[in-house]
Protein backbone atom coordinates (compact mmCIF):
# COMPACT_ATOMS: atom_id res chain seq x y z
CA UNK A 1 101.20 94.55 200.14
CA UNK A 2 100.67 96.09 196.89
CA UNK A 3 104.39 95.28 196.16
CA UNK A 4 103.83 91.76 196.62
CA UNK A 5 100.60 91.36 194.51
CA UNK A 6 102.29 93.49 191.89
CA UNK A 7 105.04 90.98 191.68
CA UNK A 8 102.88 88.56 191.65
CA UNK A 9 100.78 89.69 188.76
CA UNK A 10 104.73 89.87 187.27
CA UNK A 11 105.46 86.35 187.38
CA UNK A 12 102.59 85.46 186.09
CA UNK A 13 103.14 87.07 182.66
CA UNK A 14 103.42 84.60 180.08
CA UNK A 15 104.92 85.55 176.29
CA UNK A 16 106.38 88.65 174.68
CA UNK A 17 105.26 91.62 174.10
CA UNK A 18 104.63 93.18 170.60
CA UNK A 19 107.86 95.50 171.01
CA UNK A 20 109.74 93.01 172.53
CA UNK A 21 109.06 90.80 169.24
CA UNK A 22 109.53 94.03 166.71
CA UNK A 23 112.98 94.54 168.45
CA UNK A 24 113.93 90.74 167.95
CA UNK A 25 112.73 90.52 164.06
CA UNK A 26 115.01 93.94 163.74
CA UNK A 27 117.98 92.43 165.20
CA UNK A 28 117.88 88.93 163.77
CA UNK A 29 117.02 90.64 160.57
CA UNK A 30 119.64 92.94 160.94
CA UNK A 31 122.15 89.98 161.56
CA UNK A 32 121.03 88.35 158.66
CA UNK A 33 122.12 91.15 156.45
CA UNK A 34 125.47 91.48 157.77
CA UNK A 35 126.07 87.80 157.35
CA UNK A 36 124.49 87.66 153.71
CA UNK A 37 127.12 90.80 152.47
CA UNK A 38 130.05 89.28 153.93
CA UNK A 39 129.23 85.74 152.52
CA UNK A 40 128.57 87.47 148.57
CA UNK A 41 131.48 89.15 149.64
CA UNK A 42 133.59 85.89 150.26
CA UNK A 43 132.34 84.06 146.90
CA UNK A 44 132.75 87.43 144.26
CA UNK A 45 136.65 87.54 146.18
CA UNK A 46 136.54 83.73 145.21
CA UNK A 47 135.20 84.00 141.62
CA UNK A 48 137.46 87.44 140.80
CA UNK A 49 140.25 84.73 141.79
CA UNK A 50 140.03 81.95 140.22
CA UNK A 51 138.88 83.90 136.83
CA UNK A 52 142.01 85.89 137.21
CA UNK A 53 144.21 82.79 137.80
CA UNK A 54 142.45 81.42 134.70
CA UNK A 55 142.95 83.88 132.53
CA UNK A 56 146.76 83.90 133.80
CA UNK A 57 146.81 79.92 132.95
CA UNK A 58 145.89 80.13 129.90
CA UNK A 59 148.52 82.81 128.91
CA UNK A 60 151.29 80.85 130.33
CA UNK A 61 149.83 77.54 128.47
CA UNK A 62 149.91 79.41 125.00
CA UNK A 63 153.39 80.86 125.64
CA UNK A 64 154.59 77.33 127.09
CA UNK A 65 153.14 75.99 123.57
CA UNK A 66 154.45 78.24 121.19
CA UNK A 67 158.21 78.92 122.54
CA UNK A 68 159.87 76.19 121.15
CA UNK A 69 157.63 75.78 117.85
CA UNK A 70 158.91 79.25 116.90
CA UNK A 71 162.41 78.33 118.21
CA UNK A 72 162.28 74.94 116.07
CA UNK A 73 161.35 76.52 113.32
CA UNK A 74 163.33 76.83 110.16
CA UNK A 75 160.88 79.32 108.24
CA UNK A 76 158.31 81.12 110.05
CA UNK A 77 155.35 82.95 108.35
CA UNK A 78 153.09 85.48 109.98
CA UNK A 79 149.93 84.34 107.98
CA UNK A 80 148.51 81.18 105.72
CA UNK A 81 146.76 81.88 102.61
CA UNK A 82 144.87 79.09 102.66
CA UNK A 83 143.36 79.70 106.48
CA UNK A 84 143.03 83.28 107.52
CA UNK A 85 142.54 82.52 111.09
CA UNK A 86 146.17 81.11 111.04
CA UNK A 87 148.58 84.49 112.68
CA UNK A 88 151.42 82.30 112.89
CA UNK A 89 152.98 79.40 111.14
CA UNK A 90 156.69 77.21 111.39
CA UNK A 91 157.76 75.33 109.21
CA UNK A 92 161.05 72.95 109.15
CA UNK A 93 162.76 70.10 107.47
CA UNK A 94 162.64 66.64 108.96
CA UNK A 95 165.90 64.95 108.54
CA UNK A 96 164.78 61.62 109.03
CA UNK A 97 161.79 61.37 106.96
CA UNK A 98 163.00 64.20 104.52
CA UNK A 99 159.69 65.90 104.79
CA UNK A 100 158.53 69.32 105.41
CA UNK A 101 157.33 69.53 109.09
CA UNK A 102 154.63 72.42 110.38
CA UNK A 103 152.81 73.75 112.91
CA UNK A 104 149.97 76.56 112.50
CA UNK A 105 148.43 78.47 115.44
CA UNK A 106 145.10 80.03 114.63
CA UNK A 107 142.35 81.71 116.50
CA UNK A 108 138.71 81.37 115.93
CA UNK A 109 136.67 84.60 116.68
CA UNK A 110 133.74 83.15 117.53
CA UNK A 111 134.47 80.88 120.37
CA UNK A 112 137.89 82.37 121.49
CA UNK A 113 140.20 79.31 121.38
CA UNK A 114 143.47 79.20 119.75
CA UNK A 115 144.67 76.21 118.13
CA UNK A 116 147.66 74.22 117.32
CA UNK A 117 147.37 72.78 113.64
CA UNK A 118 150.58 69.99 113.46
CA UNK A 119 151.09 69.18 109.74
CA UNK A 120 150.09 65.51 110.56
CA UNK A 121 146.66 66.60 110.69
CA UNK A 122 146.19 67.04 114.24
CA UNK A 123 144.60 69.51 116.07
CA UNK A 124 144.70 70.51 120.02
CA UNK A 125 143.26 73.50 121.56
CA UNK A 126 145.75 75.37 123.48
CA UNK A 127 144.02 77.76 125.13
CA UNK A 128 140.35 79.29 125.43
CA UNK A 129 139.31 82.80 126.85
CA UNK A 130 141.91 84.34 124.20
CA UNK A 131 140.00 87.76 123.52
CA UNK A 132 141.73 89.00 120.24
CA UNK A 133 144.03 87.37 117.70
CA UNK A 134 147.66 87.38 119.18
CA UNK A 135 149.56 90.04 118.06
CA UNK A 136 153.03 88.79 116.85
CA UNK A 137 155.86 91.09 115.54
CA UNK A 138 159.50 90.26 114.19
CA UNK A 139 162.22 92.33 115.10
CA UNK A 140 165.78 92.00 113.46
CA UNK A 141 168.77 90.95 115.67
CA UNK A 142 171.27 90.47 113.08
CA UNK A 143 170.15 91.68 109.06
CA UNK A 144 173.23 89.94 107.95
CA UNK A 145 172.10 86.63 109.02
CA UNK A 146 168.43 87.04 108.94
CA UNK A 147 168.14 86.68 112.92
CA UNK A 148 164.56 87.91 114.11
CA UNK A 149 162.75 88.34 118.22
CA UNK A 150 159.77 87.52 117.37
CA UNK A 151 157.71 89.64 119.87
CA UNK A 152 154.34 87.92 120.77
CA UNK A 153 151.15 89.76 122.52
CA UNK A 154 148.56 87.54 123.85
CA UNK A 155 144.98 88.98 125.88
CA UNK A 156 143.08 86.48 127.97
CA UNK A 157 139.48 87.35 129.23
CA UNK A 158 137.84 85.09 131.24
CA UNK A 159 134.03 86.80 131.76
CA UNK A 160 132.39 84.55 134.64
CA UNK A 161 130.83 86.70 136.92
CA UNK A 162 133.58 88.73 138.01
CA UNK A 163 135.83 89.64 134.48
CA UNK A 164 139.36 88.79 135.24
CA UNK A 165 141.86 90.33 131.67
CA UNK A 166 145.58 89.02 131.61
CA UNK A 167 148.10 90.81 128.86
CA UNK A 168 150.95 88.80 128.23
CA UNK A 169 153.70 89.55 125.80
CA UNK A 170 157.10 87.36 125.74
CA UNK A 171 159.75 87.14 123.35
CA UNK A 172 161.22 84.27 121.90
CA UNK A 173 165.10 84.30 120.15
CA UNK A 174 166.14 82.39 117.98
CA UNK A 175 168.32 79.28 119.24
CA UNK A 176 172.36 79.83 119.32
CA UNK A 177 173.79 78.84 115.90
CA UNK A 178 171.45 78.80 113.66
């Protein structure tokens, strides 16, 4: 009989009890932890990617840009007096309007863009994120006919919560016959 009554007085329990709840909160909060690392883990993976691809972008974008502007160019200076920001300048002769033709890449320091300055007066950024003034070397192919590689270093940083750095250097020869 006591059996019975005790099972009774079982069934009739209503609620949890204070361990039971304690046990719950420490699971669910537990849980909740697990799921919170793995999601900050998900988004830092996403923003180290897309900075990195960024920063890869905009390397490709300046190299796209400058290839054939150093390739065009008749003359090609490594500096502008009148524009110190300017590390590399072409210049050629325009056969149709018989007019001097030039285009001046600079970089600004202070909000890490380099520009391409056409000598129509326009002006396009080609890239931001560019952490230090490209680096641009000549190297000789042939001293007889005054053949250069020029040999171009470019660094992008892109600095959004996860830093993502791209090096890039490329060379560019000079076209066939000239």
């Amino acid at each position: 009989m006591k059996n019975i009554f005790r099972k009774i007085q079982i069934s009739r329990q209503r609620g949890f009890t204070l361990v039971e709840v304690l046990i719950a909160l420490a699971l669910t909060g537990t849980l909740a932890s697990i799921i919170v690392m793995c999601m900050s883990q998900l988004l830092g993976i996403n923003y180290a990617t897309v900075n990195r691809m960024t920063a890869i972008k905009q390397t490709e974008y300046v190299i796209d840009n400058m290839r054939p502007d150093i390739q065009m160019g008749q003359q090609i200076s490594l500096s502008d007096p009148l524009d110190p920001n300017v590390f590399l300048a072409t210049y050629w002769m325009d056969w149709e309007t018989n007019s001097q033709q030039s285009i001046k890449y600079s970089w600004d320091s202070t909000t890490h863009q380099l520009r391409r300055l056409s000598s129509d007066g326009s002006s396009k950024i080609i890239a931001e994120n560019i952490a230090s003034k490209p680096v641009v070397t000549q190297n000789y192919l042939d001293v007889d006919h005054i053949k250069f590689n020029w040999k171009i270093t470019i660094d992008s940083t892109v600095d959004n919560y996860k830093t993502a750095t791209e090096s890039r250097t490329f060379v560019v020869k000079p076209r066939s016959g000239s």
